[in-house]
N, C-alpha and C. Protein backbone atom coordinates (compact mmCIF):
# COMPACT_ATOMS: atom_id res chain seq x y z
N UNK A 1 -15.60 -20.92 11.17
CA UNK A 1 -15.18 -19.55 11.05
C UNK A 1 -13.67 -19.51 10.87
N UNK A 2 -13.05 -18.39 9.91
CA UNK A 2 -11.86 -18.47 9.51
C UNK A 2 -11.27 -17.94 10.60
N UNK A 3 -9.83 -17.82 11.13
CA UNK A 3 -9.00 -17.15 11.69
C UNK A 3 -8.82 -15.50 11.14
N UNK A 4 -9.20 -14.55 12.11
CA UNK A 4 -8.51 -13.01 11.66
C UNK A 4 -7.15 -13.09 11.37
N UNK A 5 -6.87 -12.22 10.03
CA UNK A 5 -5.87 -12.17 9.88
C UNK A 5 -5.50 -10.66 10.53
N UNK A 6 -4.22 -10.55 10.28
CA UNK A 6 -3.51 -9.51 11.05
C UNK A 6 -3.12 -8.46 9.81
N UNK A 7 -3.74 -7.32 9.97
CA UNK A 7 -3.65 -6.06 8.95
C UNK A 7 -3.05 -4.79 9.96
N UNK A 8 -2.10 -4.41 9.08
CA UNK A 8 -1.29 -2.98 9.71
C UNK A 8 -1.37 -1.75 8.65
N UNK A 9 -1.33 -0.47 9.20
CA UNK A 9 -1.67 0.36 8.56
C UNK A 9 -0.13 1.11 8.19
N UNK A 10 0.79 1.54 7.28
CA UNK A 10 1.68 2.20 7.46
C UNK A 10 1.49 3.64 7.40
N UNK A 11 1.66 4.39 7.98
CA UNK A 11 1.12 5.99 7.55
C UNK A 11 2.58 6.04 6.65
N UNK A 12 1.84 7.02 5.60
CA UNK A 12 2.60 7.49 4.32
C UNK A 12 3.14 6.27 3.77
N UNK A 13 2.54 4.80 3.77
CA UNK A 13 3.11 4.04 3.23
C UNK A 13 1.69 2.63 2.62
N UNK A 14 1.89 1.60 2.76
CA UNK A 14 0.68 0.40 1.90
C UNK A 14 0.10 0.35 3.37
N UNK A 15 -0.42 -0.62 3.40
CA UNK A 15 -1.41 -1.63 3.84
C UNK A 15 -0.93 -3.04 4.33
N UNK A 16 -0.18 -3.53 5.19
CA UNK A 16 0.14 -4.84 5.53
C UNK A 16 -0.71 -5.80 5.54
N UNK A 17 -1.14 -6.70 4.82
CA UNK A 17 -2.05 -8.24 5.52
C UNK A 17 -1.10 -9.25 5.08
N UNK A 18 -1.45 -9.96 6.62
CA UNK A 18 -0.80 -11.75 6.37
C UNK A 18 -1.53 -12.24 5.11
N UNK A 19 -0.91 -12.48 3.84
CA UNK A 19 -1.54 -13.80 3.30
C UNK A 19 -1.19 -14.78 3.26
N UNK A 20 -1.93 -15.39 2.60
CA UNK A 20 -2.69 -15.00 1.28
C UNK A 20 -3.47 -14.42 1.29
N UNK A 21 -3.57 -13.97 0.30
CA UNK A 21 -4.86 -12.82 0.14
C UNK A 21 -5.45 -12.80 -1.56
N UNK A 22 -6.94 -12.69 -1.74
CA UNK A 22 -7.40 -11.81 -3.11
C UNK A 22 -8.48 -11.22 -2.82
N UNK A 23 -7.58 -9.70 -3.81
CA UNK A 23 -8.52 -8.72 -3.40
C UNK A 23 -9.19 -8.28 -4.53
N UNK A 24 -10.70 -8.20 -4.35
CA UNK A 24 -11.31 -8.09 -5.44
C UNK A 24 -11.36 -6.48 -6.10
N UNK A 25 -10.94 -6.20 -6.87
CA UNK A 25 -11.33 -4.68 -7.57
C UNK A 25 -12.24 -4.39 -7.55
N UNK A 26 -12.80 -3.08 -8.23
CA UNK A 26 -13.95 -2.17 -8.01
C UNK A 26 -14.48 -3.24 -9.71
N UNK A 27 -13.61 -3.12 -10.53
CA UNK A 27 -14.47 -3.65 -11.57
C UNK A 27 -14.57 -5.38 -11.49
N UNK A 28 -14.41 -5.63 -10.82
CA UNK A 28 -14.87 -7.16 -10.26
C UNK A 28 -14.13 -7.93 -10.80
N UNK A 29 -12.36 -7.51 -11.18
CA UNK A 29 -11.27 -8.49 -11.22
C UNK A 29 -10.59 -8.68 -10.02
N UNK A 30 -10.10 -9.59 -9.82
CA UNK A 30 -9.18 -10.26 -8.73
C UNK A 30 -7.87 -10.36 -8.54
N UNK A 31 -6.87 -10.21 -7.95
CA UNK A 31 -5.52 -10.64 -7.57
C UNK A 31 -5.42 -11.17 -6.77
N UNK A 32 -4.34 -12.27 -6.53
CA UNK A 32 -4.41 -13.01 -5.71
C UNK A 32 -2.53 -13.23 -5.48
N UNK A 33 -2.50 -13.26 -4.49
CA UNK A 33 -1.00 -13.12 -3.57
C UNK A 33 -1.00 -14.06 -2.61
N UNK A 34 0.08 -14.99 -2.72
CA UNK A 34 0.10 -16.19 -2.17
C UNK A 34 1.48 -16.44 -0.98
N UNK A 35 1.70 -14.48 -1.08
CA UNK A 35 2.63 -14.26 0.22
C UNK A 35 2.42 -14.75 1.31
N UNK A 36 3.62 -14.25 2.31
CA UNK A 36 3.08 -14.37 3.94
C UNK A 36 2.68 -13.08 4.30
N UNK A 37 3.12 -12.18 3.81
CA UNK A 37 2.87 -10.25 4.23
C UNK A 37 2.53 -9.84 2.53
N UNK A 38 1.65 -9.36 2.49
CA UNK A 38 1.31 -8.59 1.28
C UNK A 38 1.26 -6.95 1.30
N UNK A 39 1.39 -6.20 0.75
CA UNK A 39 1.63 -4.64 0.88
C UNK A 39 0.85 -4.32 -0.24
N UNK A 40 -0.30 -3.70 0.06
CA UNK A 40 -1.63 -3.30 -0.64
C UNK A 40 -1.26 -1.71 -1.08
N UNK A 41 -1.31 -1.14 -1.84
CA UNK A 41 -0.73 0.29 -2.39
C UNK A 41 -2.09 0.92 -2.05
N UNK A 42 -1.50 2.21 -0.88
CA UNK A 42 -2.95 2.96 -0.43
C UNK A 42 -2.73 4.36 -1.51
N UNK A 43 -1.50 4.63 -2.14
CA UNK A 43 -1.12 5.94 -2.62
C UNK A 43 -1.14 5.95 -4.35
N UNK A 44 -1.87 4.57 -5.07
CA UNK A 44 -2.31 4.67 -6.61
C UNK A 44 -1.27 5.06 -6.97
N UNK A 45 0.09 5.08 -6.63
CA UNK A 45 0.99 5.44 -7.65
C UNK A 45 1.93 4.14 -8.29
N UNK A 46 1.35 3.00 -7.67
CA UNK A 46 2.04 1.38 -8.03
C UNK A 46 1.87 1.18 -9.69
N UNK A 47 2.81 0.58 -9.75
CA UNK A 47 2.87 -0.37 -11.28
C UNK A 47 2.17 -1.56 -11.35
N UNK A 48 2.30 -1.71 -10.20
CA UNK A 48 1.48 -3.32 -9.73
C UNK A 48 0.33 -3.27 -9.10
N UNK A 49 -0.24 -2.07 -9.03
CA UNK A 49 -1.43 -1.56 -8.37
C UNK A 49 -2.77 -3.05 -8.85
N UNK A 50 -3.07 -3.45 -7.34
CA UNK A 50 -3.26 -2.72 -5.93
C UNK A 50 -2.34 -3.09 -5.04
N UNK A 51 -1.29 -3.99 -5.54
CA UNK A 51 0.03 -4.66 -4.88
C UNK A 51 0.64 -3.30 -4.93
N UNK A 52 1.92 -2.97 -3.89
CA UNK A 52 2.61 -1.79 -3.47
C UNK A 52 3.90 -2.30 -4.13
N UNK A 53 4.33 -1.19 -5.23
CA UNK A 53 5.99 -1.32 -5.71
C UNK A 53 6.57 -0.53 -4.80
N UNK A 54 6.50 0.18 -3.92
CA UNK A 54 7.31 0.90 -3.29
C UNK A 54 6.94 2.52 -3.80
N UNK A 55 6.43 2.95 -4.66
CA UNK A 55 6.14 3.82 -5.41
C UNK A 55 6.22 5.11 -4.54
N UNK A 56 5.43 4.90 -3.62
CA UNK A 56 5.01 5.97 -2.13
C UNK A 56 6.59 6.86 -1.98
N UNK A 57 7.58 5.81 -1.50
CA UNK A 57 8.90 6.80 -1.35
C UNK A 57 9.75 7.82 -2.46
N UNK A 58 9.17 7.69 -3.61
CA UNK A 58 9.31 8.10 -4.46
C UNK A 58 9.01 9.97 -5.18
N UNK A 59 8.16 9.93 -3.31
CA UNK A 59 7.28 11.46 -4.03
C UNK A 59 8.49 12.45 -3.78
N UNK A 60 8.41 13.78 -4.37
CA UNK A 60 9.14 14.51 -4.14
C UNK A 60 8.09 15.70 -3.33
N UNK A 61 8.75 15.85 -2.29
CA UNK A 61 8.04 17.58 -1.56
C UNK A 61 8.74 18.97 -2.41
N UNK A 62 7.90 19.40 -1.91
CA UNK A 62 7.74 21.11 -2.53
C UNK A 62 9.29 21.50 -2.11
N UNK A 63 9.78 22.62 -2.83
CA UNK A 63 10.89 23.12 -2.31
C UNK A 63 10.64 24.03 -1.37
N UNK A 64 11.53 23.84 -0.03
CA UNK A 64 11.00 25.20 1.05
C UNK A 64 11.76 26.21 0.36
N UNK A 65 10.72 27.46 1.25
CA UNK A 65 10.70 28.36 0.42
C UNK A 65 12.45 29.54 0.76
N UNK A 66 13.26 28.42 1.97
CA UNK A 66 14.50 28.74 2.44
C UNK A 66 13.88 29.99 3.58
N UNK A 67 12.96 30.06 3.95
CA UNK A 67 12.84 30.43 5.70
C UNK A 67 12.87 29.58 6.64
N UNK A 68 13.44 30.00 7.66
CA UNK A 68 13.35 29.11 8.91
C UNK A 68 12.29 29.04 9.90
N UNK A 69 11.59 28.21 10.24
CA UNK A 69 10.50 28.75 11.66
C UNK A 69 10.84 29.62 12.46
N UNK A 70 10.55 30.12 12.65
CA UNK A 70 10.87 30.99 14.06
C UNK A 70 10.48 30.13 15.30
């Protein structure tokens, strides 16, 4: 039996796993990353998709609408 690897979740951000790693696609191609930390793109906006370019920090929010909370 292999060793678990160690996977982290970033909210608003990828997917951490120790690799190496290959991850198989939906249409049954492969990538394969021969890192020590790989960053899996949870937000489809990568160039390198399913590898994470960083893409995520990139979004822009709505403009407020200039009220304050009360």
């Amino acid at each position: 039996m292999t060793e678990p690897r160690a996977v982290r979740v970033v909210q608003g951000g990828p997917i951490l796993i120790e690799g190496p790693v290959s991850i198989e696609l939906t249409d049954g191609s492969t990538v394969e990353s021969d890192r020590f930390m790989v960053a899996v793109c949870t937000c489809r906006r990568s160039k390198t998709y399913p590898l994470c370019d960083t893409s995520h920090r990139k979004v822009t929010r709505p403009a407020q609408s200039g009220k304050r909370p009360a």
